[in-house]
N, C-alpha and C. Protein backbone atom coordinates (compact mmCIF):
# COMPACT_ATOMS: atom_id res chain seq x y z
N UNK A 1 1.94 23.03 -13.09
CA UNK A 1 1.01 22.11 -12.45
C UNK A 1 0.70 22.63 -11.05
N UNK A 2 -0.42 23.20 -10.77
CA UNK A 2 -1.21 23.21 -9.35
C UNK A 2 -1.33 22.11 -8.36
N UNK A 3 -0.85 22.55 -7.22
CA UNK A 3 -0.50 21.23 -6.20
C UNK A 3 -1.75 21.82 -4.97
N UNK A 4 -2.38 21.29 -4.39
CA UNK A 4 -2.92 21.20 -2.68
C UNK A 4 -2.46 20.19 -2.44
N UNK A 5 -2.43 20.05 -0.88
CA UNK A 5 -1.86 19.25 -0.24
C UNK A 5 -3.13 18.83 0.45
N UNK A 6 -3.79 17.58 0.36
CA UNK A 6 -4.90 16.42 0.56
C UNK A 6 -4.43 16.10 2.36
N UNK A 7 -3.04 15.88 2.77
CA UNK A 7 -2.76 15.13 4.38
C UNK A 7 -1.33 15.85 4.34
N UNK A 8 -0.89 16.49 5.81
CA UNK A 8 0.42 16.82 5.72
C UNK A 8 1.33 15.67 6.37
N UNK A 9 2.11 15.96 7.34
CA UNK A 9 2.89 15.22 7.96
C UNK A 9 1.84 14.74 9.12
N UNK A 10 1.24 15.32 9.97
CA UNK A 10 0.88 14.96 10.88
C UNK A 10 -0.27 14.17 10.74
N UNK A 11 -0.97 14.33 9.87
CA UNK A 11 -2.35 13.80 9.25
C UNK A 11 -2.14 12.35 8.90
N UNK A 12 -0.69 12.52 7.97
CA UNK A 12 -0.09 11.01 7.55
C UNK A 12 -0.13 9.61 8.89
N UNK A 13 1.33 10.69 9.86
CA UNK A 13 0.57 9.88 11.00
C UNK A 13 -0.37 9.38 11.66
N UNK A 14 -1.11 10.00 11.78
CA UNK A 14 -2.79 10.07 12.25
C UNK A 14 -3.00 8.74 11.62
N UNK A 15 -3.07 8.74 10.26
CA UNK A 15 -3.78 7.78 9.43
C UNK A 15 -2.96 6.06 9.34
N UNK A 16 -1.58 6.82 9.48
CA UNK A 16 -0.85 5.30 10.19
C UNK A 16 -1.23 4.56 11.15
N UNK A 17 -1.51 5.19 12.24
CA UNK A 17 -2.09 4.87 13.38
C UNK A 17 -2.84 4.22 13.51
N UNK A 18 -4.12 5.00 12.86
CA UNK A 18 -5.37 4.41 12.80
C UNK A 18 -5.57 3.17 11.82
N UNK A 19 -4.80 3.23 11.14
CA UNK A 19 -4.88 1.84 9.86
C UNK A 19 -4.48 0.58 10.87
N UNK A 20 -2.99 1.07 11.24
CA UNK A 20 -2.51 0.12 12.11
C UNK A 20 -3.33 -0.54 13.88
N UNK A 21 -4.05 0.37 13.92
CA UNK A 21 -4.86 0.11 15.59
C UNK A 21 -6.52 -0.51 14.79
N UNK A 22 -6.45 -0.35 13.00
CA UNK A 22 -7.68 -1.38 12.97
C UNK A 22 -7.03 -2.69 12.67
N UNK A 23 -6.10 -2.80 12.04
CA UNK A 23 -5.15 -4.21 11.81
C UNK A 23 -5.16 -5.13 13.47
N UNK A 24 -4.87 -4.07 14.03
CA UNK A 24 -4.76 -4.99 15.38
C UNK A 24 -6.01 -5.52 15.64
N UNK A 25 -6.66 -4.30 15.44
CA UNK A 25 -8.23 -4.99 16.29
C UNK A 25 -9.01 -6.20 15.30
N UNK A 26 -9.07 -6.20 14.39
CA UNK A 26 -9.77 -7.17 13.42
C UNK A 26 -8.76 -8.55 13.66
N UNK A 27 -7.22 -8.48 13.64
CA UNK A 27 -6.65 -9.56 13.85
C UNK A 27 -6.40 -10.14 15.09
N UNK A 28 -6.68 -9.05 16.63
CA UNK A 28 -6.36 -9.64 17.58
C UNK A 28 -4.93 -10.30 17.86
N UNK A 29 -4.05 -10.42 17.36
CA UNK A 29 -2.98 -11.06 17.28
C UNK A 29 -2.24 -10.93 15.82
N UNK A 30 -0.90 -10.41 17.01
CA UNK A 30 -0.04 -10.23 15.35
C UNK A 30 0.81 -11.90 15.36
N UNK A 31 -0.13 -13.00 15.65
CA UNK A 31 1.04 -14.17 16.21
C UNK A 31 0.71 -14.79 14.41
N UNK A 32 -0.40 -14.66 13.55
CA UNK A 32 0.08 -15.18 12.14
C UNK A 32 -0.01 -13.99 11.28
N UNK A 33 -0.07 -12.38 11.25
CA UNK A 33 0.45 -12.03 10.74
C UNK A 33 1.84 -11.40 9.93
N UNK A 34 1.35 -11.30 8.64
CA UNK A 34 2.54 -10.90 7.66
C UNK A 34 2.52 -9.34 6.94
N UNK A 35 3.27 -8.75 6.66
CA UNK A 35 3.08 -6.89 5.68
C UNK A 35 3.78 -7.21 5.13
N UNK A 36 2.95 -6.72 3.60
CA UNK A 36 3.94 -6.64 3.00
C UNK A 36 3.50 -5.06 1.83
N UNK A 37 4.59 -4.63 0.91
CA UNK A 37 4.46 -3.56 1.22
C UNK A 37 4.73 -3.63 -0.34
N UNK A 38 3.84 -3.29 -1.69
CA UNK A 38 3.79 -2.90 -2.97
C UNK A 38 4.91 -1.81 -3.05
N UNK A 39 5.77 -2.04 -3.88
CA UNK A 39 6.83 -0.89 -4.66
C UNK A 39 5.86 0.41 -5.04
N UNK A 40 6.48 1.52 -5.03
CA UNK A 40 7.78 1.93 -3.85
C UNK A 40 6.91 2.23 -2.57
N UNK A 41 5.98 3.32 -2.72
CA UNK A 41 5.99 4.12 -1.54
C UNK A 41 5.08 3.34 -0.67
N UNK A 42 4.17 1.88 -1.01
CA UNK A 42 3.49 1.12 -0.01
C UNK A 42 4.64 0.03 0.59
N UNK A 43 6.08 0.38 0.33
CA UNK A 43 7.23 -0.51 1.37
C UNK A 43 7.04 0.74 2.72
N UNK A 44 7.10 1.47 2.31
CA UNK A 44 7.46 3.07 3.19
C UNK A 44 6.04 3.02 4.04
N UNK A 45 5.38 2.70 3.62
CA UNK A 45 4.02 2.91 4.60
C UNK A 45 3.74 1.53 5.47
N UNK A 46 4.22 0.34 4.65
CA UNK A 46 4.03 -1.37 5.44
C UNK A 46 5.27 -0.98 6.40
N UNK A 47 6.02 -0.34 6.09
CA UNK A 47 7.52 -0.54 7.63
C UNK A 47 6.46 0.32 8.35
N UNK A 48 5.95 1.59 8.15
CA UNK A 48 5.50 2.07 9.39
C UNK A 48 4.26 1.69 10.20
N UNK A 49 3.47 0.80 9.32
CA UNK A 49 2.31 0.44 10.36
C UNK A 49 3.04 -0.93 11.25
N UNK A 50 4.20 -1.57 10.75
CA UNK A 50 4.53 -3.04 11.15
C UNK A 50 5.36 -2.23 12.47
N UNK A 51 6.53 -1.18 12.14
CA UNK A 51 6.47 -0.86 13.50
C UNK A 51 5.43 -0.17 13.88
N UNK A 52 4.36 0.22 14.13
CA UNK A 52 3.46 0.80 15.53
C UNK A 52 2.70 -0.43 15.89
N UNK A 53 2.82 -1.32 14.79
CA UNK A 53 1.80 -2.78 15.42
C UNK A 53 3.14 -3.74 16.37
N UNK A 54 4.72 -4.17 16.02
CA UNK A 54 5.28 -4.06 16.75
C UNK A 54 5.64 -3.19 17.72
N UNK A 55 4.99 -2.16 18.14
CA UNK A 55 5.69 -1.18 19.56
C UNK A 55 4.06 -1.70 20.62
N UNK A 56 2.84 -2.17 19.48
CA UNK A 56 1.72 -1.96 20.56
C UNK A 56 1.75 -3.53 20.72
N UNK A 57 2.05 -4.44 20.32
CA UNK A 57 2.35 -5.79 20.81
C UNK A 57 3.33 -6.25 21.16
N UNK A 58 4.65 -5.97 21.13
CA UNK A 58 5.97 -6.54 21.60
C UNK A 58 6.41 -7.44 21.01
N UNK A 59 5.75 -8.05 19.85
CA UNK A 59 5.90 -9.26 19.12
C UNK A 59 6.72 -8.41 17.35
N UNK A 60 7.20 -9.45 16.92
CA UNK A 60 7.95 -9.04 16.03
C UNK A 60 6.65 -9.72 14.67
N UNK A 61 7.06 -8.86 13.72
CA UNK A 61 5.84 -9.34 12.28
C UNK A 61 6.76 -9.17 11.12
N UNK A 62 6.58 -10.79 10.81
CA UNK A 62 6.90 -10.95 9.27
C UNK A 62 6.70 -9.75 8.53
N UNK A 63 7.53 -9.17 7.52
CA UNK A 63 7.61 -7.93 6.35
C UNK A 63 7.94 -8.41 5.63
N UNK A 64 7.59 -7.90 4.21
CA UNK A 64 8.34 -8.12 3.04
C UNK A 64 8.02 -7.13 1.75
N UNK A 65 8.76 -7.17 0.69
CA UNK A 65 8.43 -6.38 -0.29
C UNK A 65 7.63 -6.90 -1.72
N UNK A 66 7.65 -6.38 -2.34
CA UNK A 66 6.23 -6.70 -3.61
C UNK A 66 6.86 -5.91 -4.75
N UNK A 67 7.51 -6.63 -5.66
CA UNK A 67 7.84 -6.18 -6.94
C UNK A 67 6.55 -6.54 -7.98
N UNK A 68 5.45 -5.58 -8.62
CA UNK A 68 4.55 -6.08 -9.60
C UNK A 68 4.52 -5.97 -10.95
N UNK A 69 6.16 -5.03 -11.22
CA UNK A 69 5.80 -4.34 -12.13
C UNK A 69 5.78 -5.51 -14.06
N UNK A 70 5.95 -6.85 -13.62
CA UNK A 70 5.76 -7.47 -14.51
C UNK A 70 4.75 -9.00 -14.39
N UNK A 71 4.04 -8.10 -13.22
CA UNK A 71 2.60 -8.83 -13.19
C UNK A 71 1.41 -8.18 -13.95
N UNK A 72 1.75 -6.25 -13.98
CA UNK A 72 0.49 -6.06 -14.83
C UNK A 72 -0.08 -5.94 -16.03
N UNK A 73 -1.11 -5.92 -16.36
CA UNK A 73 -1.53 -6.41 -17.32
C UNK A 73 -1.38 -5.15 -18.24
N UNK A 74 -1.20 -3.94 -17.66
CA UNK A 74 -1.01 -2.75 -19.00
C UNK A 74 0.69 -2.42 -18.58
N UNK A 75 1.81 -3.23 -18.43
CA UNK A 75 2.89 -2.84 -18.52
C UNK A 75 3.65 -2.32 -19.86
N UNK A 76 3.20 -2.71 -21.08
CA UNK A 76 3.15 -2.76 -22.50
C UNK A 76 2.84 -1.01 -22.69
N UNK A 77 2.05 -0.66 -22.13
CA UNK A 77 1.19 0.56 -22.02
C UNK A 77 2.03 1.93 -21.50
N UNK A 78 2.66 1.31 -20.62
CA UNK A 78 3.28 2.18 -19.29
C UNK A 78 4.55 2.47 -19.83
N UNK A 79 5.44 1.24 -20.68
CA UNK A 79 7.35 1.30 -21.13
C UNK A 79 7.29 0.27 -21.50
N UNK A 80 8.01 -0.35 -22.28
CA UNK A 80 8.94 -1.05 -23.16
C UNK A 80 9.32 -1.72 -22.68
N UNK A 81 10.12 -0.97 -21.44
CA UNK A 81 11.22 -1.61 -20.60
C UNK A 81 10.89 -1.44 -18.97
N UNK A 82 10.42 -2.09 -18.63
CA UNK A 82 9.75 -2.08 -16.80
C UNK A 82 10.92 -1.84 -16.24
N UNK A 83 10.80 -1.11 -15.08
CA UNK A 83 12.16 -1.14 -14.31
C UNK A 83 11.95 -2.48 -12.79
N UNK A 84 12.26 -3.18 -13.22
CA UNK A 84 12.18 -4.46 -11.92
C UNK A 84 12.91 -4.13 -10.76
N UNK A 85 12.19 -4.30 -9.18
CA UNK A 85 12.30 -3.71 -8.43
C UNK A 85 12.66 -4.84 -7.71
N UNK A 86 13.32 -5.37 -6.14
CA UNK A 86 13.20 -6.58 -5.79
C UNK A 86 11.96 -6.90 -5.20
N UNK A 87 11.52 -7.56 -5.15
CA UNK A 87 10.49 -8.97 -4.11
C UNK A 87 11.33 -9.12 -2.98
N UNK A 88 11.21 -8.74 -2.32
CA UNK A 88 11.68 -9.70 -0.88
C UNK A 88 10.86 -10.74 0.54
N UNK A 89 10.40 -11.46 -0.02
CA UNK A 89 9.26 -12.17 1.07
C UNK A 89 10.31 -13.60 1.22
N UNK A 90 10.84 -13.58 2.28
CA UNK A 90 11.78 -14.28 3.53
C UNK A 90 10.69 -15.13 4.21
N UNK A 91 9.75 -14.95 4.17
CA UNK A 91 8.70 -15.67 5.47
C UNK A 91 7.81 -16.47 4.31
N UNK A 92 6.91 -17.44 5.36
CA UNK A 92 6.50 -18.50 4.50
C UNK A 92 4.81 -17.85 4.52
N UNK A 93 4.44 -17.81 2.84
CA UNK A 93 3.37 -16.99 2.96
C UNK A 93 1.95 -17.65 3.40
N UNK A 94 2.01 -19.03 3.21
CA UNK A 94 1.05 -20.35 3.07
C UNK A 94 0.91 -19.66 4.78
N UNK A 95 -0.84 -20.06 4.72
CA UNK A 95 -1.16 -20.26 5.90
C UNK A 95 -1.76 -18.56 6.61
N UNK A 96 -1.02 -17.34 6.08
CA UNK A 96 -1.00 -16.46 7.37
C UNK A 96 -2.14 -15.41 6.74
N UNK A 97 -1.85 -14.48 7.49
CA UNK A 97 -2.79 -13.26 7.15
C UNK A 97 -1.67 -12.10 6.95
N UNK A 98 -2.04 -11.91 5.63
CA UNK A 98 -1.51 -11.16 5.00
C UNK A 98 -2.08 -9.45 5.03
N UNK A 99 -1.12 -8.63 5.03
CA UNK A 99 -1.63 -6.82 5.17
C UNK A 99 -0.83 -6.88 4.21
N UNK A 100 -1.84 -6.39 2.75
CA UNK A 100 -0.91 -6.29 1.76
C UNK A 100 -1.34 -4.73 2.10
N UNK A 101 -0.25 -3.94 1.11
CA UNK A 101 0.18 -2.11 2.20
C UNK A 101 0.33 -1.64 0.58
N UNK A 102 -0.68 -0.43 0.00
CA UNK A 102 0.35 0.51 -1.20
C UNK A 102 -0.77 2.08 -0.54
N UNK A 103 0.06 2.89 -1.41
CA UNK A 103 0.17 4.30 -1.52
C UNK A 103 -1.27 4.35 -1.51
N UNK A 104 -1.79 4.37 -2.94
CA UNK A 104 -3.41 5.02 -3.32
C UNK A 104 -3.95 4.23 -4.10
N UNK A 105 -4.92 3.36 -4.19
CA UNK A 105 -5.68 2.79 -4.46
C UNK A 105 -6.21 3.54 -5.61
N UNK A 106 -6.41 3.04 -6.88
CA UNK A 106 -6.92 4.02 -8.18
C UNK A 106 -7.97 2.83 -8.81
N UNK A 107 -7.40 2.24 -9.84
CA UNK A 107 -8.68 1.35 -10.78
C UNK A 107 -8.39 -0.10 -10.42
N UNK A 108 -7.26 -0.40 -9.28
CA UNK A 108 -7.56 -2.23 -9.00
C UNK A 108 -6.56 -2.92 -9.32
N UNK A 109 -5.46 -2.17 -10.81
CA UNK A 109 -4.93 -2.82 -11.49
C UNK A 109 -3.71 -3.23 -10.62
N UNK A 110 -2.82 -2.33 -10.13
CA UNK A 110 -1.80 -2.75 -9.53
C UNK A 110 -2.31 -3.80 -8.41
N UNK A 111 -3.67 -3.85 -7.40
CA UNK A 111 -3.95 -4.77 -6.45
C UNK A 111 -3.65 -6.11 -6.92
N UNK A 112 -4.67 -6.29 -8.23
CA UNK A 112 -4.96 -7.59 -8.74
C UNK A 112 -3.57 -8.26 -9.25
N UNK A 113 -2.60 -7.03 -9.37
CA UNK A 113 -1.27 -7.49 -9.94
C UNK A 113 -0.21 -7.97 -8.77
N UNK A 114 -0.62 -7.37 -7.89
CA UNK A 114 -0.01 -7.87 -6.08
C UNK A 114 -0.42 -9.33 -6.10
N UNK A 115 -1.89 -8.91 -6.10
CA UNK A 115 -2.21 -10.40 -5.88
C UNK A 115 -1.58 -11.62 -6.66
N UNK A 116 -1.53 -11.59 -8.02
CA UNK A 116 -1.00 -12.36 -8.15
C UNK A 116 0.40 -13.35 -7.91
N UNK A 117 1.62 -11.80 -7.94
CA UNK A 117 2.30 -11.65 -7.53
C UNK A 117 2.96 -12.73 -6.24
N UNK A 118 1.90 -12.10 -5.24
CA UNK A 118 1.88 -12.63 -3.94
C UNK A 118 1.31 -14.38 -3.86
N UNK A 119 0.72 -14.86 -4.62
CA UNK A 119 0.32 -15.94 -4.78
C UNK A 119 1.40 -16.74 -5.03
N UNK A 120 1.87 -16.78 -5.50
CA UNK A 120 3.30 -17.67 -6.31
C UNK A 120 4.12 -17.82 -5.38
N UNK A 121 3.71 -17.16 -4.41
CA UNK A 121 4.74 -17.60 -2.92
C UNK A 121 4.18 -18.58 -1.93
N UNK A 122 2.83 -18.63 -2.09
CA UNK A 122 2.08 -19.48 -1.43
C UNK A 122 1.13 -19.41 -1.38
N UNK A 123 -0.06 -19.83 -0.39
CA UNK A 123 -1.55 -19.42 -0.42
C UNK A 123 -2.00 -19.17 0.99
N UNK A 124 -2.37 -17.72 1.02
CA UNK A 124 -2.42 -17.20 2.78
C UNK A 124 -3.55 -17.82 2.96
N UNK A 125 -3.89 -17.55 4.25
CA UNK A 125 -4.97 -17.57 4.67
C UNK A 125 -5.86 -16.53 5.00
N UNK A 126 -5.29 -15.17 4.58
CA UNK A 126 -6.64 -14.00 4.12
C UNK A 126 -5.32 -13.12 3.72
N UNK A 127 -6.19 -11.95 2.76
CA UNK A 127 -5.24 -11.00 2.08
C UNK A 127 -6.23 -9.95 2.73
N UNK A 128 -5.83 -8.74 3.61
CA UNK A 128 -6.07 -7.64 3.72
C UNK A 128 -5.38 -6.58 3.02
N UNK A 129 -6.18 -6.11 2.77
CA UNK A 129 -5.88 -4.72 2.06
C UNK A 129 -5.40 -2.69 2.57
N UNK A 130 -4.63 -2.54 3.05
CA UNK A 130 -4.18 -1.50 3.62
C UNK A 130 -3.82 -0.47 2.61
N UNK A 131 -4.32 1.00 2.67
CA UNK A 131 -4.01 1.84 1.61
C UNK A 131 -4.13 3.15 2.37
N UNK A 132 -3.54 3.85 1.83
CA UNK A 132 -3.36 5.46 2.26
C UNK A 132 -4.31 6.37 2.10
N UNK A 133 -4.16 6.40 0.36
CA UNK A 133 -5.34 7.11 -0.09
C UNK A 133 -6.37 6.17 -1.00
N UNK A 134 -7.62 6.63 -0.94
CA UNK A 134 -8.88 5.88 -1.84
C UNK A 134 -8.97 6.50 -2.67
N UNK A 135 -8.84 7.02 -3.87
CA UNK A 135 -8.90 8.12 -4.67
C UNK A 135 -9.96 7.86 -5.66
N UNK A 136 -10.63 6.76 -5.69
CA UNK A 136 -12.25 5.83 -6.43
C UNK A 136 -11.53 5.86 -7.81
N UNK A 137 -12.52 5.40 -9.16
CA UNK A 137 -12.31 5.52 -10.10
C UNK A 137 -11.55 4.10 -10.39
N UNK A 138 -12.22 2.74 -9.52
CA UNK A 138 -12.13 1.96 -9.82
C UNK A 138 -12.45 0.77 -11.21
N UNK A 139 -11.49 0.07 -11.85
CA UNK A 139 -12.00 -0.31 -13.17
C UNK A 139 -12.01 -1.96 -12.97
N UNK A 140 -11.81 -2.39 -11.49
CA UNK A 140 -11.87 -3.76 -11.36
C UNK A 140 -12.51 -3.84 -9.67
N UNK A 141 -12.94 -4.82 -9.60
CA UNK A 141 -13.58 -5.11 -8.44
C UNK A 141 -12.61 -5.30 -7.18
N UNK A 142 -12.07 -4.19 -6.67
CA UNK A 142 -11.06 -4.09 -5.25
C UNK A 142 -11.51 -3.62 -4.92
N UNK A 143 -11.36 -3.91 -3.29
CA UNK A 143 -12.01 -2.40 -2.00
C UNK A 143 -10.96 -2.79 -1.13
N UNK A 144 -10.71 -1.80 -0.42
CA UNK A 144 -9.71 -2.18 0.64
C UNK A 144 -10.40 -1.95 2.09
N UNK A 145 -9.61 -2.56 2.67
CA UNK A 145 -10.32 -3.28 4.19
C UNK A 145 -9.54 -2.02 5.41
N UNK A 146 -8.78 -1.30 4.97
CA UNK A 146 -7.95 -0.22 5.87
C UNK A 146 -7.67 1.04 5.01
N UNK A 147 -8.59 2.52 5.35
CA UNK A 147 -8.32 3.30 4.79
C UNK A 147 -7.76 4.40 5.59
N UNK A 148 -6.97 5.34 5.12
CA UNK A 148 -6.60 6.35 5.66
C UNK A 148 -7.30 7.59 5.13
N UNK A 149 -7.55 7.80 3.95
CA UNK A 149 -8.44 8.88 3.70
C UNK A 149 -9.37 8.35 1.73
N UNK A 150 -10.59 8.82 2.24
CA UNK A 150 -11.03 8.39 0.70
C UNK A 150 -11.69 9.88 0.32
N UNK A 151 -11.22 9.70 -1.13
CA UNK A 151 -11.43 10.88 -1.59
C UNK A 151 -12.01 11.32 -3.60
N UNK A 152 -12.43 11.67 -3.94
CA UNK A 152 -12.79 11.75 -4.95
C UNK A 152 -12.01 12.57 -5.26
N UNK A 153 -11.63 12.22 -7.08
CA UNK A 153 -10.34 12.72 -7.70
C UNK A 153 -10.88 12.90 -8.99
N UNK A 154 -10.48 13.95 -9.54
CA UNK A 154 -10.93 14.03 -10.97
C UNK A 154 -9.90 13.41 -11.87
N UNK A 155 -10.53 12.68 -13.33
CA UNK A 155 -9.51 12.77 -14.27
C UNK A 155 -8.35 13.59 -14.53
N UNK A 156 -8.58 14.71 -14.89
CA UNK A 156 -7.29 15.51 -14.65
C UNK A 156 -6.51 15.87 -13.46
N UNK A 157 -6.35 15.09 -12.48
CA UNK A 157 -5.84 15.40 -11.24
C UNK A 157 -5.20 14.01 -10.76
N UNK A 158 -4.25 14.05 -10.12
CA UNK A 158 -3.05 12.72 -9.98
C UNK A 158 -2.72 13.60 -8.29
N UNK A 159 -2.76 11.88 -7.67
CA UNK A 159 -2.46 11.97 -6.68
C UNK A 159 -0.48 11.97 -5.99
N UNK A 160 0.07 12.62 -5.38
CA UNK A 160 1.40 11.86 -5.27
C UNK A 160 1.90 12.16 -3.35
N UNK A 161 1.80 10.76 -3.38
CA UNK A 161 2.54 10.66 -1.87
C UNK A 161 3.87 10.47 -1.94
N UNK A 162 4.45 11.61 -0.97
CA UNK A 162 5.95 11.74 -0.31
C UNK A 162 6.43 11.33 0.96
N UNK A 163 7.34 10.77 1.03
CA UNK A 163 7.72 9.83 2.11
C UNK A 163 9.18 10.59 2.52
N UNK A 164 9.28 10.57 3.88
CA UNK A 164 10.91 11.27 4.08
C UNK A 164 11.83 9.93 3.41
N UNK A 165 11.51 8.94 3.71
CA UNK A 165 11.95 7.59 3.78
C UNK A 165 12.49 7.65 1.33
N UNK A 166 11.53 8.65 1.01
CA UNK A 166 12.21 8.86 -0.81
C UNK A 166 12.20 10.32 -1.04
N UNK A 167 13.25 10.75 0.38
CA UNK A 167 14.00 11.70 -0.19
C UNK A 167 12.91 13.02 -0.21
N UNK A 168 11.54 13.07 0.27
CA UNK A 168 11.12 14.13 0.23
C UNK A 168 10.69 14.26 1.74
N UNK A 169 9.32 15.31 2.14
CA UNK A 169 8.68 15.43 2.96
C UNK A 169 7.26 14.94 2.97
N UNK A 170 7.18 14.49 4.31
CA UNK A 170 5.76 13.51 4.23
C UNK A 170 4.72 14.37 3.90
N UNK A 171 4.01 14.36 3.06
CA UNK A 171 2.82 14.87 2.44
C UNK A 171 1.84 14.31 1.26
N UNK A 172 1.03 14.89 1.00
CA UNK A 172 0.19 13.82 0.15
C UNK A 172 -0.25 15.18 -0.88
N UNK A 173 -0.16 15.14 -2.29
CA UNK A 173 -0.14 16.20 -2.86
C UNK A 173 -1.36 15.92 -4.13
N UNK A 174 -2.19 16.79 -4.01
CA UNK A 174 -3.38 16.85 -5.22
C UNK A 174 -3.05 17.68 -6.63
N UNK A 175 -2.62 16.88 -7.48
CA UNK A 175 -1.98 17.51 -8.38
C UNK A 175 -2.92 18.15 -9.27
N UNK A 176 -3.35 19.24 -10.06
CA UNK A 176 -4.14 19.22 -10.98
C UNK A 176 -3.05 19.30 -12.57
N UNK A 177 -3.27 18.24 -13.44
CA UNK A 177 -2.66 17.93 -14.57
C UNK A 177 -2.60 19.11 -15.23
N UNK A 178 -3.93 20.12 -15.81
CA UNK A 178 -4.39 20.83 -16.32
C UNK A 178 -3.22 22.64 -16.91
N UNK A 179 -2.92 23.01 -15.36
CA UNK A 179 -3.18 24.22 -15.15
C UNK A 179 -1.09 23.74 -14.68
């Protein structure tokens, strides 16, 4: 399998940054926001924009985690046997503004499966959308409101982000399936 590398380490940052310095600016106040961060590698990316939005406000922000994997609708598709991950949302979701946080954005399915997910805890008062990569090739009506890089991806080509935080090096890797 043929790999390029789409964002390295420093690029990653870059794009943290900037996700996190539009979060601020659209919300003005982290005083009702919440992150929370889709299994696995959008926990790894919601801790790092929640700290640079805690270091540029001084204020501390609700986090939490997002287990979906038996919200979606092609789990049947995927295994037999889902591997269940925890949920951890400690904070009260009713009411706030939510930065829901994953890896790469593909056809909607895992969003719509957050969403639901995330509902059953309460009912915010807005769901933003934070994502790494845009990779299109959407099959349900999502867009996300914070991008770090959008990019066109072919069918035969799979995206995979590495996090030091799972054991690899931060990079963002363009796989081609094919070759």
């Amino acid at each position: 399998m043929k790999s390029s590398i789409l964002l390295n380490s420093d690029e990653i940052t870059l794009a943290v940054n900037r996700i996190s310095l539009q979060v601020l600016e659209k919300n003005h106040s982290p005083d009702n926001l919440a992150i929370v961060g889709i299994h696995t590698c959008g926990v790894f990316l919601a801790e790092r924009i929640r700290k640079f939005v805690e270091q540029q406000t001084s204020q501390s922000v609700p986090h939490g985690s997002l287990d979906i994997n038996l919200y979606r609708d092609d789990w049947s598709l995927i295994t037999q046997n889902p591997v269940v991950k925890t949920t951890d949302i400690s904070f009260a979701v009713e009411g706030r503004d939510i930065i829901l946080v994953d890896d790469v954005l593909f056809t909607g399915r895992t969003i719509r499966a957050a969403l639901d997910a995330l509902m059953d805890y309460g009912r915010p008062h807005s769901v933003q959308l934070a994502i790494l990569i845009d990779r299109g090739g959407r099959e349900l009506p999502i867009q996300a409101d914070y991008i770090g890089l959008s990019t066109t991806v072919r069918t035969d080509e799979r995206i995979q982000v590495m996090f030091t935080e799972n054991g690899g090096q931060d990079e963002v890797l363009l796989q081609n399936q094919k070759e």
